[in-house]
Protein backbone atom coordinates (compact mmCIF):
# COMPACT_ATOMS: atom_id res chain seq x y z
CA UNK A 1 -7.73 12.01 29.33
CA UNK A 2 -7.86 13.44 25.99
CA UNK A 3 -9.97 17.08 25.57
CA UNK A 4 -12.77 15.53 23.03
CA UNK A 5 -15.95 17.07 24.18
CA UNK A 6 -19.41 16.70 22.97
CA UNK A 7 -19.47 20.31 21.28
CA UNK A 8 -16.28 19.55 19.66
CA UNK A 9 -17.59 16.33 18.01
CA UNK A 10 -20.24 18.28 16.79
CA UNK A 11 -18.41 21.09 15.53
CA UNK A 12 -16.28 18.43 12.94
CA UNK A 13 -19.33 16.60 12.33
CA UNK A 14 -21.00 19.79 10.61
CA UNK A 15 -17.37 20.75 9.11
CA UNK A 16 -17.76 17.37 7.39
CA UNK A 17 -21.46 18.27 6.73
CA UNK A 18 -22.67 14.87 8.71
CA UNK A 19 -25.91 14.78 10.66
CA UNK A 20 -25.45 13.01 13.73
CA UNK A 21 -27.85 12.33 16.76
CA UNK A 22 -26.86 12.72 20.45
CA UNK A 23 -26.84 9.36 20.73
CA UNK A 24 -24.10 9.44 17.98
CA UNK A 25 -22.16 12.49 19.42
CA UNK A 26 -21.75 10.61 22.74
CA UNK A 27 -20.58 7.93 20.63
CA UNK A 28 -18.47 9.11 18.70
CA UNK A 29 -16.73 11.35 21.86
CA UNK A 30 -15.60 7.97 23.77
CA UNK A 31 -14.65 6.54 20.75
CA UNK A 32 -12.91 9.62 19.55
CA UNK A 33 -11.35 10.13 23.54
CA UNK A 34 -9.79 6.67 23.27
CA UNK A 35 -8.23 7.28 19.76
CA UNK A 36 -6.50 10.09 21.02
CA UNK A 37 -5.50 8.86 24.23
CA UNK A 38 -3.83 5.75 23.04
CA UNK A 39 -2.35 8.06 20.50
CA UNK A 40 -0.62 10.08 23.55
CA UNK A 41 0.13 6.82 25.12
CA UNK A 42 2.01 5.54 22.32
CA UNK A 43 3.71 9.00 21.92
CA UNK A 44 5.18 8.83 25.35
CA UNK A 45 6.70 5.78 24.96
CA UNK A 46 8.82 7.02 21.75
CA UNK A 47 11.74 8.69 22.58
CA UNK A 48 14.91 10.42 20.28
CA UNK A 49 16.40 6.94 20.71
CA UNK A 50 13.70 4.70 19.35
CA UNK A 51 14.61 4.21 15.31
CA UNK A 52 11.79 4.62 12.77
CA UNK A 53 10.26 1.92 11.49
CA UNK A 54 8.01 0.85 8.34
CA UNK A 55 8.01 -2.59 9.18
CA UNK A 56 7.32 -4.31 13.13
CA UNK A 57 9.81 -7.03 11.82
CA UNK A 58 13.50 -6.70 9.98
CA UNK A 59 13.10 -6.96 6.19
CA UNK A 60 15.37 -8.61 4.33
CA UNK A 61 16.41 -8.40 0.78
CA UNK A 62 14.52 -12.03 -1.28
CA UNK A 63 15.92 -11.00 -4.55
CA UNK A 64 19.14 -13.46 -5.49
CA UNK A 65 21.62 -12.68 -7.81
CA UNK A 66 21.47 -12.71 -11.58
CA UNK A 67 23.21 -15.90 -12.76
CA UNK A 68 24.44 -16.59 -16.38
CA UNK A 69 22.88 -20.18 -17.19
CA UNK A 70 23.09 -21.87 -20.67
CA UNK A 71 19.28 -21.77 -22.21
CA UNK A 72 17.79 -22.55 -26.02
CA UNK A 73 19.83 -21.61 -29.18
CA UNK A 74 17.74 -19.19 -31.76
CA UNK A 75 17.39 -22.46 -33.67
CA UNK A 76 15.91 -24.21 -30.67
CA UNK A 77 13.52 -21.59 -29.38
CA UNK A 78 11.96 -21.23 -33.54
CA UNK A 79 11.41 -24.95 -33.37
CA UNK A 80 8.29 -24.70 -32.04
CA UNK A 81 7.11 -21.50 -33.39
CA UNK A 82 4.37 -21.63 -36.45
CA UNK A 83 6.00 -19.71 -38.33
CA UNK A 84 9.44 -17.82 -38.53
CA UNK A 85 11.87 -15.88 -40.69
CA UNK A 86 15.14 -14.30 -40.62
CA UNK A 87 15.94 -15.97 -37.35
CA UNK A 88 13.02 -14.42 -35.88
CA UNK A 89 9.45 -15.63 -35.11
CA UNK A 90 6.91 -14.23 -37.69
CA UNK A 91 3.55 -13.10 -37.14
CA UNK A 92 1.26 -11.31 -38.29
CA UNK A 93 0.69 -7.72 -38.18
CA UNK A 94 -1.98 -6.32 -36.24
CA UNK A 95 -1.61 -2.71 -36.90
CA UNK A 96 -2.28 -0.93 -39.96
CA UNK A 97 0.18 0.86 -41.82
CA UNK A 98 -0.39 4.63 -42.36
């Protein structure tokens, strides 16, 4: 059993400038109580052999490798451009000069 007590609820709840009724306080200490007893729970059933974890399940790498694959010529992707020049597509500016 965890060592949340009524007077300790109340203590954080005016550190954290919250008004809370009795009602709330004996709320808040069984919700509070089980919190920290599941935390303990959880604690004792971690050991120096158990390995971290960020994930419950393996991850695996989804990326694939880069591959080299013929695509468009220059000439080919300025066919369907409005407008081009020098080999390049050509628009226009939208920034003045200064």
């Amino acid at each position: 059993m965890s060592e949340i007590t009524p007077d300790l609820v109340r203590h954080l709840a005016g550190l954290a400038r919250i008004l809370v009724s009795d009602e709330e306080v004996e709320q808040f200490t069984k919700q509070l109580s089980l919190i920290a007893d599941s935390v303990a729970h959880v604690s004792k059933a971690i050991d120096a052999d158990t390995p971290s974890t960020s994930h419950p399940i393996a991850m695996a790498n989804v990326f694939r490798e880069d591959v080299v694959e013929p695509s468009l010529s220059q000439a080919e992707a300025l066919s369907g451009a409005p407008d081009s020049a020098e080999g390049r597509f050509k628009v226009n500016a939208i920034l003045d000069e200064e």
